[in-house]
Protein backbone atom coordinates (compact mmCIF):
# COMPACT_ATOMS: atom_id res chain seq x y z
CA UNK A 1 -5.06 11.09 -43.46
CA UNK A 2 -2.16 9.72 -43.11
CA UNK A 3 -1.70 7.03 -40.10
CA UNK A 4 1.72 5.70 -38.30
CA UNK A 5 2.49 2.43 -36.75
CA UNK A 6 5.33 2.05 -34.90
CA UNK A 7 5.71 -1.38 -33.76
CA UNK A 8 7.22 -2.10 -29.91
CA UNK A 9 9.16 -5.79 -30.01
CA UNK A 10 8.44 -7.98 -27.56
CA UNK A 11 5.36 -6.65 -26.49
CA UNK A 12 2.10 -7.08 -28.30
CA UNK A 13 -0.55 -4.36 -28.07
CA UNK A 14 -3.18 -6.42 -25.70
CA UNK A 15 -0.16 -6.74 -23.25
CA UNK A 16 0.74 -3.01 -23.53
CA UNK A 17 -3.47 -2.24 -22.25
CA UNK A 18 -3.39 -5.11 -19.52
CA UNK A 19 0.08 -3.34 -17.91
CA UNK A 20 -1.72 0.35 -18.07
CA UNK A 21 -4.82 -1.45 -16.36
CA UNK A 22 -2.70 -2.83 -14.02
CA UNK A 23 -0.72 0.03 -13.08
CA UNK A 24 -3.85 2.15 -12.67
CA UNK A 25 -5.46 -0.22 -10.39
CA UNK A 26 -2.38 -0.49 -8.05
CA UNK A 27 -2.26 2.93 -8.41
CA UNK A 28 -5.96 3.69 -7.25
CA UNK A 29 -5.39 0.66 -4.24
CA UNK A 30 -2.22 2.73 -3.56
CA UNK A 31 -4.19 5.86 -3.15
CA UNK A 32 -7.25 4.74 -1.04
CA UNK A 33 -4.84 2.77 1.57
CA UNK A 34 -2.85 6.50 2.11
CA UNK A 35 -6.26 8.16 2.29
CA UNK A 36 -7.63 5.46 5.07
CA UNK A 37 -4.78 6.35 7.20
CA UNK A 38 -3.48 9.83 6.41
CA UNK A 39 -5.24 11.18 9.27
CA UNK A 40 -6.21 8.86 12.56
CA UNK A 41 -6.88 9.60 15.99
CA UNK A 42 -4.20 8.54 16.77
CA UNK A 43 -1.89 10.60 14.30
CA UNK A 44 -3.37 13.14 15.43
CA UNK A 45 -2.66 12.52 18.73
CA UNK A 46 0.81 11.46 18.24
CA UNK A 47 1.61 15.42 16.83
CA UNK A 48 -0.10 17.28 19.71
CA UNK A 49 0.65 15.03 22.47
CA UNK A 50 1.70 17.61 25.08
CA UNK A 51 -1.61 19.09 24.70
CA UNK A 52 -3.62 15.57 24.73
CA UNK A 53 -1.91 14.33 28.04
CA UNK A 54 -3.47 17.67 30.14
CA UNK A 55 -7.01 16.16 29.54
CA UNK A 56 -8.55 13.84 31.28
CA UNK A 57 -9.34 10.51 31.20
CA UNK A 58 -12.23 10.00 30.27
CA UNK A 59 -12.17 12.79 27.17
CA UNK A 60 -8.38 11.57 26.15
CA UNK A 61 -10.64 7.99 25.93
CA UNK A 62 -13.53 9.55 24.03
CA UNK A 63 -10.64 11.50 21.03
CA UNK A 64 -8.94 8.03 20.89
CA UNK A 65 -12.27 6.19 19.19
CA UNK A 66 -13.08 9.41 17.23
CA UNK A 67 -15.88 10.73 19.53
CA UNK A 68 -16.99 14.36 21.15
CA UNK A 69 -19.79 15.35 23.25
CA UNK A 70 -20.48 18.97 24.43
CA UNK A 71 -18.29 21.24 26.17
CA UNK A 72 -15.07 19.98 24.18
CA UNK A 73 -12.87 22.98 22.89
CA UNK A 74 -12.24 22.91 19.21
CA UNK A 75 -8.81 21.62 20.04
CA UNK A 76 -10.98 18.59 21.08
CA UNK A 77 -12.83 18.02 18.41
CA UNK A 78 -9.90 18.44 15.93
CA UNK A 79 -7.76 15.70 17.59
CA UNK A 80 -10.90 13.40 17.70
CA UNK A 81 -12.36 14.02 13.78
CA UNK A 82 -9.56 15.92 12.59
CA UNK A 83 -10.27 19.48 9.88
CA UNK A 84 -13.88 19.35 9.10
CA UNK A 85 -15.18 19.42 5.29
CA UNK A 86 -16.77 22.97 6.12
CA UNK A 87 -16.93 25.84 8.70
CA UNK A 88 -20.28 28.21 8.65
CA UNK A 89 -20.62 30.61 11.22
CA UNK A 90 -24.35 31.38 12.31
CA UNK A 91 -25.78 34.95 13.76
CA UNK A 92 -28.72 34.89 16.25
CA UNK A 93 -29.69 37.10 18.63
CA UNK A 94 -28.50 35.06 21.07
CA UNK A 95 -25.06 35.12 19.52
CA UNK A 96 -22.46 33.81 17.46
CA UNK A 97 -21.78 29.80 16.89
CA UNK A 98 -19.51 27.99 14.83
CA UNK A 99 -20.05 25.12 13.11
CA UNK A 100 -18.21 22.00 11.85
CA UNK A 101 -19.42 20.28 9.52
CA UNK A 102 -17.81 16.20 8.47
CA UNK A 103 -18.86 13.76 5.68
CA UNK A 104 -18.00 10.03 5.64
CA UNK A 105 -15.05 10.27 4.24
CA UNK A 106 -13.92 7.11 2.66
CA UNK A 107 -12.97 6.65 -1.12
CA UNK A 108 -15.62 6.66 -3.30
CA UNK A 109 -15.26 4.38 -6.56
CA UNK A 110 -16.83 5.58 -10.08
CA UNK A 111 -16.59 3.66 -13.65
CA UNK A 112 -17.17 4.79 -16.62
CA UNK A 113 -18.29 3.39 -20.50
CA UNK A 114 -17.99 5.46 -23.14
CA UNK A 115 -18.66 5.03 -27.04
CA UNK A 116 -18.09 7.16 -30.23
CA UNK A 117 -18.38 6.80 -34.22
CA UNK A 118 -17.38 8.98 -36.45
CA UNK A 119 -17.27 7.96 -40.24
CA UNK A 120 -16.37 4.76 -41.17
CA UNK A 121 -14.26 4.63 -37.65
CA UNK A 122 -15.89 3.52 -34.30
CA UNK A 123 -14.03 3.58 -30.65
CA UNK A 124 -14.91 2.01 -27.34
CA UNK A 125 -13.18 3.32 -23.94
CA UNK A 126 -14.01 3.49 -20.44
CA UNK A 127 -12.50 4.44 -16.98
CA UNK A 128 -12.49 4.11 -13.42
CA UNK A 129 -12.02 6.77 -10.73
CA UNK A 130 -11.59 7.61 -6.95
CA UNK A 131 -12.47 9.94 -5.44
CA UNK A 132 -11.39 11.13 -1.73
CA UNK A 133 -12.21 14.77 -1.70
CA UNK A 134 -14.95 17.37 -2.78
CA UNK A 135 -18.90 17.56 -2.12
CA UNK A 136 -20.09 14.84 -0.54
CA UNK A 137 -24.02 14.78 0.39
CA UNK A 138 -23.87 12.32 3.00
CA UNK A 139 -23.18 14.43 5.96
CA UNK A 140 -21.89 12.79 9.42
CA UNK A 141 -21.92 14.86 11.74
CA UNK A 142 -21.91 18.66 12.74
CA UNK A 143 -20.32 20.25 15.75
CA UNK A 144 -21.78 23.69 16.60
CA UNK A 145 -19.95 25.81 18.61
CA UNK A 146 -20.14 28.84 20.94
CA UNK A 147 -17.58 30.53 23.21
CA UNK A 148 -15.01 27.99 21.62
CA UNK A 149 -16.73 24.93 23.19
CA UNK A 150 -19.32 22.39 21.84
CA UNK A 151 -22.73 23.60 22.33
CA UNK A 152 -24.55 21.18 20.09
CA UNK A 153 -23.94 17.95 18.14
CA UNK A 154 -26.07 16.55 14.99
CA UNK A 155 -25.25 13.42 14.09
CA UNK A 156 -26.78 11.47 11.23
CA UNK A 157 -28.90 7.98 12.10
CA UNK A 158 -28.43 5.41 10.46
């Protein structure tokens, strides 16, 4: 086994693995601060206003601080939580409903340790990660729908 060093002036190697830390953590701060604000209320809002100044009042209120409450259309409930993390449909007898289903959706922070030997040779590493997407168990809140309109709302106590 043959092993190559090439040497980088000016920079010694403990100043090469604080810049990568560095970089990653801006990186991951970066990241979180677009997820916290990719999609508002308000954004939301902002690109379907001509169909958010027909409503009234008191529901154009209720989208702005992120709520619903039955008989909203799905337009509704879009502009106030935005695409839901699943859609199920459920058949009754009674009929067909939709339902929306949202998680708490901020960033979710994850580190990591790892070791390894092998031979005479031993390493140490570890990582950190975000994560803004994918199954989430904490569930909060699902819309159920019928005739496009909210029929039912669950919404997780805390």
């Amino acid at each position: 086994m043959v092993t190559v060093v090439i040497p980088v002036p000016f920079i010694r190697r403990k100043q090469i693995s604080t810049m990568r830390l560095l970089s990653a953590l801006l990186a991951l701060v970066m990241l979180a601060l677009l997820s916290a604000c990719a999609s508002s209320p308000e954004s939301r809002i902002a690109d379907h206003r001509g169909a958010f100044d027909t409503y009234p009042a008191a529901v154009q209120e209720k989208i702005r601080a992120g709520q619903v409450e039955v008989g909203f259309t799905t337009e509704m409930v879009g502009l106030a939580l935005g695409e839901p993390a699943r859609k199920f449909t459920r058949q009754t007898a009674a009929g067909d409903t939709e339902i929306w289903v949202y998680h708490h959706d901020a960033p979710r922070f994850n580190l990591g340790i790892g070791l390894g030997t092998g031979g005479r040779h031993s390493s140490m590493g570890g990582g950190l990660a975000m994560s803004t997407g994918g199954y989430d168990p904490d569930e909060k809140i699902r819309v159920e729908f019928r005739d496009g309109r909210v029929s039912a709302i669950d919404a997780r106590q805390r």
